[in-house]
PDB file of N, CA and C in Angstrom:
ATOM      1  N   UNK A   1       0.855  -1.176   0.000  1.00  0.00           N
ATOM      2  CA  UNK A   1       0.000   0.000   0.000  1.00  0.00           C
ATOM      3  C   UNK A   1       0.896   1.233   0.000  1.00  0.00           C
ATOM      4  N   UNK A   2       0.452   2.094  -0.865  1.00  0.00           N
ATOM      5  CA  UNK A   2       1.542   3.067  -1.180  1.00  0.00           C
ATOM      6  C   UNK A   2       1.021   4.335  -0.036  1.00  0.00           C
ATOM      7  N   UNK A   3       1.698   5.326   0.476  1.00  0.00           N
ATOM      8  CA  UNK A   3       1.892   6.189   1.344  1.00  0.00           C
ATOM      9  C   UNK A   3       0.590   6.829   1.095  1.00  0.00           C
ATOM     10  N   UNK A   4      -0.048   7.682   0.023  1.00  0.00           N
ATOM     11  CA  UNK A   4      -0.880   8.773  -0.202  1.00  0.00           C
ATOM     12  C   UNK A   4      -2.028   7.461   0.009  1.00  0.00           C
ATOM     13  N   UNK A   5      -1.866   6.218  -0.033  1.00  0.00           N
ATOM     14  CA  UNK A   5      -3.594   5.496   0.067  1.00  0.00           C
ATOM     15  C   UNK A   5      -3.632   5.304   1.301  1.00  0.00           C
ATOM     16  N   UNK A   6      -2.345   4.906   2.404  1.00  0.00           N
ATOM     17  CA  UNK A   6      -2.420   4.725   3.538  1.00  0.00           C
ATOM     18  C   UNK A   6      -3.223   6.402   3.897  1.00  0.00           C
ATOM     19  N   UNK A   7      -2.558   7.111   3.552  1.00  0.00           N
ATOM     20  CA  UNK A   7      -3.111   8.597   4.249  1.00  0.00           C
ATOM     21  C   UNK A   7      -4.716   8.784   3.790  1.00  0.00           C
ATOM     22  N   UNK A   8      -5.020   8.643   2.695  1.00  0.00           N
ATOM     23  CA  UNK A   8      -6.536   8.412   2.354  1.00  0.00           C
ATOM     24  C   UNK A   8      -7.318   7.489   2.934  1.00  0.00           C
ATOM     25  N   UNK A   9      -6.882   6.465   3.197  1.00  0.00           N
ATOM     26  CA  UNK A   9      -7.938   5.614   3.974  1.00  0.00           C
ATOM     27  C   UNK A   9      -7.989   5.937   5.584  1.00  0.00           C
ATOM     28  N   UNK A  10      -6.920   6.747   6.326  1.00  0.00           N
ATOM     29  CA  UNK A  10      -6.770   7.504   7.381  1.00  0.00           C
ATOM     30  C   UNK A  10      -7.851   8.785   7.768  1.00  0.00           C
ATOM     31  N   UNK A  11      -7.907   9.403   6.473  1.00  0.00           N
ATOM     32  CA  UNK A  11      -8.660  11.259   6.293  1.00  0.00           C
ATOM     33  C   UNK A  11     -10.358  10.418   5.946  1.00  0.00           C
ATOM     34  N   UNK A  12     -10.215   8.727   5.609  1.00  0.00           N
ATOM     35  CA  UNK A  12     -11.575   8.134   5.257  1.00  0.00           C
ATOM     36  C   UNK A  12     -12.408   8.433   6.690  1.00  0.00           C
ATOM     37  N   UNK A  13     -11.447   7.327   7.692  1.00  0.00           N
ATOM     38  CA  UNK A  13     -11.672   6.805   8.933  1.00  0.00           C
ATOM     39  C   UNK A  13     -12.207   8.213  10.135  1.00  0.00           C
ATOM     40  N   UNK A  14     -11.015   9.022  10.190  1.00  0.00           N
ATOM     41  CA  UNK A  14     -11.207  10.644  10.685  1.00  0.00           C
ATOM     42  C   UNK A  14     -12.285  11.061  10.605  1.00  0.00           C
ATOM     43  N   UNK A  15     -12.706  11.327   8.935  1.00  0.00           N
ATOM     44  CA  UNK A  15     -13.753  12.272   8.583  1.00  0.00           C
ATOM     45  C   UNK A  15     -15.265  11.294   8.379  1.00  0.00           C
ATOM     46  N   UNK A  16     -14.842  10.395   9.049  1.00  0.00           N
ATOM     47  CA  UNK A  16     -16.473   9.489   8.794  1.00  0.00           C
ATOM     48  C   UNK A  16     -16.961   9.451   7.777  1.00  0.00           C
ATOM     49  N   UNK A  17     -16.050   9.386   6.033  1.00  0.00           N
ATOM     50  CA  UNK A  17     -16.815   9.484   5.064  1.00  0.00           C
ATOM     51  C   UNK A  17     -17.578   8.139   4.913  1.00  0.00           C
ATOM     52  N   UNK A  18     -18.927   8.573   4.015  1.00  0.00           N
ATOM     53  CA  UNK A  18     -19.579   7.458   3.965  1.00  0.00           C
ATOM     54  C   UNK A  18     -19.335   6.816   2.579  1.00  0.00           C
ATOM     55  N   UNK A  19     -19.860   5.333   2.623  1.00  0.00           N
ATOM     56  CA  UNK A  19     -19.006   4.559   1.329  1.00  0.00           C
ATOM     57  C   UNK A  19     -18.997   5.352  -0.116  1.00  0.00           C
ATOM     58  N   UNK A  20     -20.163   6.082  -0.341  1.00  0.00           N
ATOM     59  CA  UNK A  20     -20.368   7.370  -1.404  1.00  0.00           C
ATOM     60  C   UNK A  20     -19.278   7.780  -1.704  1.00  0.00           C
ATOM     61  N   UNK A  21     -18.869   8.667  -0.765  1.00  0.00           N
ATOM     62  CA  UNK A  21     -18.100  10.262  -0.310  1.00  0.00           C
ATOM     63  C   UNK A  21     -16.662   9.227  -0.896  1.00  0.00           C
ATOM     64  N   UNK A  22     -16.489   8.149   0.308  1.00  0.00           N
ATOM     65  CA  UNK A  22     -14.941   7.068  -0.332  1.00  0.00           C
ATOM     66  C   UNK A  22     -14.964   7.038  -1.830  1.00  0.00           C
ATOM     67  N   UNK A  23     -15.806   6.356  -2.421  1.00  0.00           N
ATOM     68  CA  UNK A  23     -15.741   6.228  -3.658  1.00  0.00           C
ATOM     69  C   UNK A  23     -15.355   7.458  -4.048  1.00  0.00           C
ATOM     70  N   UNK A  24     -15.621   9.004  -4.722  1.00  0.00           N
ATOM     71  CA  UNK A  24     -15.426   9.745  -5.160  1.00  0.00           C
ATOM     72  C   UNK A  24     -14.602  10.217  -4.929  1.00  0.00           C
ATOM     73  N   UNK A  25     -13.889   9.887  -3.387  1.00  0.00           N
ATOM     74  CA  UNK A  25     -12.392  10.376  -3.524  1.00  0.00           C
ATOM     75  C   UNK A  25     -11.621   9.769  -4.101  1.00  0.00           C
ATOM     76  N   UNK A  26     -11.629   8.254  -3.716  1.00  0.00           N
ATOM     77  CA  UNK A  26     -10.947   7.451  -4.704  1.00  0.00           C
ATOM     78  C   UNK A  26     -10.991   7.763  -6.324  1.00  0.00           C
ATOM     79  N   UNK A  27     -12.222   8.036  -6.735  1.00  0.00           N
ATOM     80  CA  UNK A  27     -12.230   8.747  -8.390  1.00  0.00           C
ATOM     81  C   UNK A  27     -11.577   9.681  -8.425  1.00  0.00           C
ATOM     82  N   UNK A  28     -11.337  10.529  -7.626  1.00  0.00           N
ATOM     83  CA  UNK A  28     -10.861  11.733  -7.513  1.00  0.00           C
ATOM     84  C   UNK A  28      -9.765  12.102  -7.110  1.00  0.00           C
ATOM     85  N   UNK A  29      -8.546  11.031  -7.377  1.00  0.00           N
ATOM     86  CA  UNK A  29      -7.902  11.325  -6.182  1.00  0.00           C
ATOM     87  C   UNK A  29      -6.767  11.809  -6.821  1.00  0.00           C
ATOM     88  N   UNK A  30      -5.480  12.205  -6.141  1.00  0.00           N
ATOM     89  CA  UNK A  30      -4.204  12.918  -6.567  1.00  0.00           C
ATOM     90  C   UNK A  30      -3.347  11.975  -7.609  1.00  0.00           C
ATOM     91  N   UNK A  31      -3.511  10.517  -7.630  1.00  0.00           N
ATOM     92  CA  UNK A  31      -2.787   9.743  -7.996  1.00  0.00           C
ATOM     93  C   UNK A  31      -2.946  10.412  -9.693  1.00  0.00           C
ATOM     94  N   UNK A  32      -1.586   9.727 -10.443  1.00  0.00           N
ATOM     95  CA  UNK A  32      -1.242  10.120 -11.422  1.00  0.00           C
ATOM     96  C   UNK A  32      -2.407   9.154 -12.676  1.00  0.00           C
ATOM     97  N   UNK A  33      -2.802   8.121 -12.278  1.00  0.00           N
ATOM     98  CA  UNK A  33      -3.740   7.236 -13.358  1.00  0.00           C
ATOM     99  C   UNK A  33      -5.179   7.666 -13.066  1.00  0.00           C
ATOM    100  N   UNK A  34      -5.863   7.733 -14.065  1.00  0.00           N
ATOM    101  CA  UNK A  34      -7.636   8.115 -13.709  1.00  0.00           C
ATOM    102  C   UNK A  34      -8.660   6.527 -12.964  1.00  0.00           C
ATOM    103  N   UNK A  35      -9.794   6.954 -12.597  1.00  0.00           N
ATOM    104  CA  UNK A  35     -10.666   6.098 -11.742  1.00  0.00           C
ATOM    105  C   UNK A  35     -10.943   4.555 -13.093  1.00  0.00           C
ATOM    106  N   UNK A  36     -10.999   3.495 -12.092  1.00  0.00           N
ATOM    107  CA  UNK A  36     -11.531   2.437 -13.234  1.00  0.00           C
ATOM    108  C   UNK A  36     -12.993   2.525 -13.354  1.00  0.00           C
ATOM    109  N   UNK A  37     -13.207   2.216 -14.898  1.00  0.00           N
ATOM    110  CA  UNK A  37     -14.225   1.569 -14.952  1.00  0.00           C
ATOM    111  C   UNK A  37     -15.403   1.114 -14.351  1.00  0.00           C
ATOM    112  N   UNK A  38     -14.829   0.414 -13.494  1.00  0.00           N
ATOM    113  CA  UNK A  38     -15.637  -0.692 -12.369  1.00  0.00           C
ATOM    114  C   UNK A  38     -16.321   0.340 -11.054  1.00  0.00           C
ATOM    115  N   UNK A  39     -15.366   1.331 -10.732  1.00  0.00           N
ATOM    116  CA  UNK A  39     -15.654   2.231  -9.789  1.00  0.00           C
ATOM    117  C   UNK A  39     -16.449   3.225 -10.525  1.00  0.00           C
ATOM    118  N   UNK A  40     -16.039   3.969 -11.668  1.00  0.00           N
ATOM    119  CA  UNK A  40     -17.188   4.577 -12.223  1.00  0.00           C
ATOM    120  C   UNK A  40     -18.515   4.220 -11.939  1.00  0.00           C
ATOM    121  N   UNK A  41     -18.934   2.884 -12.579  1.00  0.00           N
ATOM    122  CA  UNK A  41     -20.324   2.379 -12.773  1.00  0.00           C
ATOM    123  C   UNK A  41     -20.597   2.088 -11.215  1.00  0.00           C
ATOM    124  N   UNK A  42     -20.103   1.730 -10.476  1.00  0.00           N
ATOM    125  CA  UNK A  42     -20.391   1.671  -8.879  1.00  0.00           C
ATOM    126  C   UNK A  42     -20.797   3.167  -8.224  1.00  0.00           C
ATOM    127  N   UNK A  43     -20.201   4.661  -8.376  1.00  0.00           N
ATOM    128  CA  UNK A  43     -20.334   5.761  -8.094  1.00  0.00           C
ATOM    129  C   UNK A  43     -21.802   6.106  -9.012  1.00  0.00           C
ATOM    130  N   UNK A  44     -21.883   5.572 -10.561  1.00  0.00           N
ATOM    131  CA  UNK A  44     -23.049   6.008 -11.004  1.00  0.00           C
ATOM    132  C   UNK A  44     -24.218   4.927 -10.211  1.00  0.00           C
ATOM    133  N   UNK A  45     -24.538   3.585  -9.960  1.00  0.00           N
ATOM    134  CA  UNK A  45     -25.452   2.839  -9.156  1.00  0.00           C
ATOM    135  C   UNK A  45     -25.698   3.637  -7.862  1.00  0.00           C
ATOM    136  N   UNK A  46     -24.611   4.169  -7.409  1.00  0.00           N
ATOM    137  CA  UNK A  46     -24.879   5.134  -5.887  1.00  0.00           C
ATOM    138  C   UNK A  46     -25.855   6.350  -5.884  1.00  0.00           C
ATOM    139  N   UNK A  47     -25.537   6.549  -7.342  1.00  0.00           N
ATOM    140  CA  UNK A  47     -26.735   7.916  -7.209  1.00  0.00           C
ATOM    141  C   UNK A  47     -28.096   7.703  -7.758  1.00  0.00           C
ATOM    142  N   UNK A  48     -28.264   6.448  -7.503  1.00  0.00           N
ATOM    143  CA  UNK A  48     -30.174   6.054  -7.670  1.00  0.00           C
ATOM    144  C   UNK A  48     -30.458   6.214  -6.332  1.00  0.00           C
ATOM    145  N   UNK A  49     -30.179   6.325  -5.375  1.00  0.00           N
ATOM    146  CA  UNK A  49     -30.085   6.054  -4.003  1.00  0.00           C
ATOM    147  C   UNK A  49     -29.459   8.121  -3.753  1.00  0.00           C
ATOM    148  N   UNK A  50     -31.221   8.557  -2.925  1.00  0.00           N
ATOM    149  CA  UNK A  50     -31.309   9.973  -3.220  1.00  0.00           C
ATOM    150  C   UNK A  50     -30.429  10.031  -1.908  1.00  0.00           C
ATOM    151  N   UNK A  51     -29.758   9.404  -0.799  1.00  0.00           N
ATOM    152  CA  UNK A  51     -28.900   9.694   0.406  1.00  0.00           C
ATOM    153  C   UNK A  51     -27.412  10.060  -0.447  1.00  0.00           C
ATOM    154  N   UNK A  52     -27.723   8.522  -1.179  1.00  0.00           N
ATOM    155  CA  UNK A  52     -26.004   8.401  -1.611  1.00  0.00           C
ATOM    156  C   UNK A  52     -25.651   9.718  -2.868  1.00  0.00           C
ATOM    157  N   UNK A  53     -26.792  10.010  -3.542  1.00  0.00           N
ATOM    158  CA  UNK A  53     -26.653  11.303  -4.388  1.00  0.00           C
ATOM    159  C   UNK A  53     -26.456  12.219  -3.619  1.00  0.00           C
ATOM    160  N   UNK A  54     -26.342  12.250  -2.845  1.00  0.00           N
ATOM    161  CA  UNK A  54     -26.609  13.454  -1.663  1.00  0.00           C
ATOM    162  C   UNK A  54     -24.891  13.879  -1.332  1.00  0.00           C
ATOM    163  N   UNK A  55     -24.750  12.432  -1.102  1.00  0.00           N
ATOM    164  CA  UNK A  55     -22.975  12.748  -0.968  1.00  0.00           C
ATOM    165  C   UNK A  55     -22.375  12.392  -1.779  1.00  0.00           C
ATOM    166  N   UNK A  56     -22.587  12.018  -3.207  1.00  0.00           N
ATOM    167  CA  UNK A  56     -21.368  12.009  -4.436  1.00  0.00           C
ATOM    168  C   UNK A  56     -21.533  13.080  -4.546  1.00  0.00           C
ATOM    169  N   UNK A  57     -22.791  14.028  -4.754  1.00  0.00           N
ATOM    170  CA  UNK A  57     -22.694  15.589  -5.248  1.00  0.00           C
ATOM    171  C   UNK A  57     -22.235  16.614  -4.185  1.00  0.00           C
ATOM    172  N   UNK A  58     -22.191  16.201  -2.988  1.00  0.00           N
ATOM    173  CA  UNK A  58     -21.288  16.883  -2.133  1.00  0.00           C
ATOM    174  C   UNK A  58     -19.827  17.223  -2.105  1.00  0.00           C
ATOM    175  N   UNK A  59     -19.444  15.521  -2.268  1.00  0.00           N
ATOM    176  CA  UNK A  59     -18.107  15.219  -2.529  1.00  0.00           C
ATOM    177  C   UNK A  59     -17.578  15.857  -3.907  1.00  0.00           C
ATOM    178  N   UNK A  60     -18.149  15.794  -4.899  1.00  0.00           N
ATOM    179  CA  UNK A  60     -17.840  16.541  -5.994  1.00  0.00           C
ATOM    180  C   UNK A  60     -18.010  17.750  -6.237  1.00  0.00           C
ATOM    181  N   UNK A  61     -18.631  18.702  -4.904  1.00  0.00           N
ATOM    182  CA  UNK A  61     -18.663  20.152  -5.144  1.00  0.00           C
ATOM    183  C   UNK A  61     -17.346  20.536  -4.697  1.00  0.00           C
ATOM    184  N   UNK A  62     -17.354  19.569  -3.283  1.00  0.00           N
ATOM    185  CA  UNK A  62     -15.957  19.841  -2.675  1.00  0.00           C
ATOM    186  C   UNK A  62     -14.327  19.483  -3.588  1.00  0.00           C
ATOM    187  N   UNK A  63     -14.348  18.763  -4.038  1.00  0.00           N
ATOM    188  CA  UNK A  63     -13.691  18.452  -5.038  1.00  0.00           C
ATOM    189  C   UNK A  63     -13.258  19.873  -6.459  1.00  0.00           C
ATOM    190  N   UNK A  64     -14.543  19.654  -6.650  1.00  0.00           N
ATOM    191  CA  UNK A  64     -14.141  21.069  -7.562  1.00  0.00           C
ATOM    192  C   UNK A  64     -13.222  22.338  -7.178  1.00  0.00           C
ATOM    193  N   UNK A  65     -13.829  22.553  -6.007  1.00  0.00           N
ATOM    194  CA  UNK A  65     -13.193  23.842  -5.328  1.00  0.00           C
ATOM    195  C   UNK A  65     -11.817  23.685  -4.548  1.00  0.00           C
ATOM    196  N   UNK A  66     -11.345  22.608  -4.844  1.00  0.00           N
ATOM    197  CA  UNK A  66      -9.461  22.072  -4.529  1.00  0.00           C
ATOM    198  C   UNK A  66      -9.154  23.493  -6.131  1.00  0.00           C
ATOM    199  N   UNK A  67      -7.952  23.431  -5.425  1.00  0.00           N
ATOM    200  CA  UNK A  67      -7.193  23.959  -5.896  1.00  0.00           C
ATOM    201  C   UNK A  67      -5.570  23.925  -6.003  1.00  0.00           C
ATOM    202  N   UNK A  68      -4.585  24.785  -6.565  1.00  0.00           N
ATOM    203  CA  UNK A  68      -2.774  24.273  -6.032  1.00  0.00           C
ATOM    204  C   UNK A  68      -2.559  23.132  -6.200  1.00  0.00           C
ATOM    205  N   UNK A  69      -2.019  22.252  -5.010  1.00  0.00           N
ATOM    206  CA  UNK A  69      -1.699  20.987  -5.398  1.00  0.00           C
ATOM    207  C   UNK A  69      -2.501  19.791  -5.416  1.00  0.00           C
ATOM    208  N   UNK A  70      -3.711  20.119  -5.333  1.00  0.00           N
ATOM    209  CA  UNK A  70      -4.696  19.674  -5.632  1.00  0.00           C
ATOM    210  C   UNK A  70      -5.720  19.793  -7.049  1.00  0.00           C
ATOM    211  N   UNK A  71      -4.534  19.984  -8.346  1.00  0.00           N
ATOM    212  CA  UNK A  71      -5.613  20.582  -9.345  1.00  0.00           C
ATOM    213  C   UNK A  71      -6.062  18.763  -9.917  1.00  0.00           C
ATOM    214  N   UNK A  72      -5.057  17.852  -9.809  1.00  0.00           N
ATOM    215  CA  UNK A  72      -5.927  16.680 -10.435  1.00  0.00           C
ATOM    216  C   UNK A  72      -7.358  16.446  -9.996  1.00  0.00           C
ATOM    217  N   UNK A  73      -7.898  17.113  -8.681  1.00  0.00           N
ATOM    218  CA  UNK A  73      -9.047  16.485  -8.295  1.00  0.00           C
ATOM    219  C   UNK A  73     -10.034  17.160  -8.945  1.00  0.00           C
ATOM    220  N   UNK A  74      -9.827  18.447  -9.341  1.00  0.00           N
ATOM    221  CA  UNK A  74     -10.615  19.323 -10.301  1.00  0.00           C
ATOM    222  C   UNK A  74     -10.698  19.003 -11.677  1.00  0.00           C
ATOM    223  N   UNK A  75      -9.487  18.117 -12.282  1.00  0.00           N
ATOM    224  CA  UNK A  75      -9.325  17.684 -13.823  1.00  0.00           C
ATOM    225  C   UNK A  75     -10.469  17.003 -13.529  1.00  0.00           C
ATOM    226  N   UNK A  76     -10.015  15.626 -12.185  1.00  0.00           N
ATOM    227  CA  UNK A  76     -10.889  14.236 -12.552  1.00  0.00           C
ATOM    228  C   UNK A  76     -12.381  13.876 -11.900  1.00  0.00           C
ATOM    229  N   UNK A  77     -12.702  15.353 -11.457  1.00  0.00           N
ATOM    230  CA  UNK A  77     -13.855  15.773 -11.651  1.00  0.00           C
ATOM    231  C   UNK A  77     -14.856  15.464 -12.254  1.00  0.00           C
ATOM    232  N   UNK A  78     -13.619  16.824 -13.536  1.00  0.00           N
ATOM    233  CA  UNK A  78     -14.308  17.328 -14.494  1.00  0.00           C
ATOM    234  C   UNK A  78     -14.513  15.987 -15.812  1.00  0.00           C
ATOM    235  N   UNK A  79     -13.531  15.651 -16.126  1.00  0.00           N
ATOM    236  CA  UNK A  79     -13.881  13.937 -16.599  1.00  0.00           C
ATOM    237  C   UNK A  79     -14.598  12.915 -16.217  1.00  0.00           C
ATOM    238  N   UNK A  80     -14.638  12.402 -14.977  1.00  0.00           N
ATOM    239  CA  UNK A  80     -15.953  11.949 -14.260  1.00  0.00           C
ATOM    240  C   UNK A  80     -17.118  11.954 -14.435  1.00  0.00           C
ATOM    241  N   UNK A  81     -17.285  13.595 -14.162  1.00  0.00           N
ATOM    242  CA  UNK A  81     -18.772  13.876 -13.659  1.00  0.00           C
ATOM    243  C   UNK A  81     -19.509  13.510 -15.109  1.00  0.00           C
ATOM    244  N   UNK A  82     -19.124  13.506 -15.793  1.00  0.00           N
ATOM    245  CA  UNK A  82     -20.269  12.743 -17.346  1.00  0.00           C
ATOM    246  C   UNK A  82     -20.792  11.104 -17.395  1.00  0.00           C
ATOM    247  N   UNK A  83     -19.731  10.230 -16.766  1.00  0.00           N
ATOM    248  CA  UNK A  83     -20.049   9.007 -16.602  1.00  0.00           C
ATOM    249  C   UNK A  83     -20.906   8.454 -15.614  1.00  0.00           C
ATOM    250  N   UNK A  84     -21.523   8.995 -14.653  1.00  0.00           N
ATOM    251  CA  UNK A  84     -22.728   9.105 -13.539  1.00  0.00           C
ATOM    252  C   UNK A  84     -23.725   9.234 -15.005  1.00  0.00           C
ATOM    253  N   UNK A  85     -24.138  10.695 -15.505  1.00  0.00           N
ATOM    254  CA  UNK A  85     -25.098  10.666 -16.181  1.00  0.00           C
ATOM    255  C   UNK A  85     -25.164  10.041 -17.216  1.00  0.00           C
ATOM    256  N   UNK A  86     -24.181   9.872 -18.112  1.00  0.00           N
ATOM    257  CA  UNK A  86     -24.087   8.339 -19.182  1.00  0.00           C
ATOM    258  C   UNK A  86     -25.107   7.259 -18.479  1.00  0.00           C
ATOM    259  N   UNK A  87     -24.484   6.952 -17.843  1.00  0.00           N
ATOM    260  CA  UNK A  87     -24.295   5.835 -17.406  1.00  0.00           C
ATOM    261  C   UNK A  87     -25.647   5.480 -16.901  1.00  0.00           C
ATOM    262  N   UNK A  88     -26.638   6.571 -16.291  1.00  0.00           N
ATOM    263  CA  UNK A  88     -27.577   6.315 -15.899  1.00  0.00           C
ATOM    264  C   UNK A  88     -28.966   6.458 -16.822  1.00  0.00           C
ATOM    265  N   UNK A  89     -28.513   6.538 -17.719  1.00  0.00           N
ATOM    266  CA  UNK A  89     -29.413   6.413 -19.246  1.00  0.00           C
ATOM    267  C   UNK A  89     -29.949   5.034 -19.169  1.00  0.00           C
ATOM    268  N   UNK A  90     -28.680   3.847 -18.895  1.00  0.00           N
ATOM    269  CA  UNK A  90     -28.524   2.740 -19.109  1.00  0.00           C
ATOM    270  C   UNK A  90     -29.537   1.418 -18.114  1.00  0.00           C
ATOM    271  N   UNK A  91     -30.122   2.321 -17.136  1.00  0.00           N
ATOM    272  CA  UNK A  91     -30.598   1.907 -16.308  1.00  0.00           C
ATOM    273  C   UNK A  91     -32.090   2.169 -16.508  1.00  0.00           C
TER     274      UNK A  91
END
């Protein structure tokens, strides 16, 4: 387990995120490769579920508004946030 996931699953535990909020950081996160697939379509199933929409779109407001050394979370956002609504066509 590499250092920045140990520290993410730490800021998970701390901040009481709920499995939602985890997921989207994990989509979202600083690492240099983008979110899989598999987690995509898992973050889009979360938002049929009006709690769990409640906190992907939280998590992704907060997200946006990173900034500095935090600009990947604003790229992978912004790439993201289309595959929720794709995706939920499909359903």
């Amino acid at each position: 387990m590499t250092t920045s996931a140990l520290r993410r699953q730490v800021k998970n535990i701390v901040h009481n995120y709920s499995e939602a909020e985890i997921k989207v950081r994990e989509a979202t996160s600083n690492d240099p490769w983008g979110p899989s697939s598999s987690l995509m379509s898992e973050i889009a199933d979360l938002t049929f579920n009006v709690v769990a929409f409640a906190e992907v779109m939280g998590m992704v407001w907060k997200r946006l508004n990173d900034h500095g050394k935090n600009w990947r979370h604003v790229y992978k956002v912004n790439t993201f946030k289309e595959t929720p609504l794709r995706l939920q066509g499909k359903h």
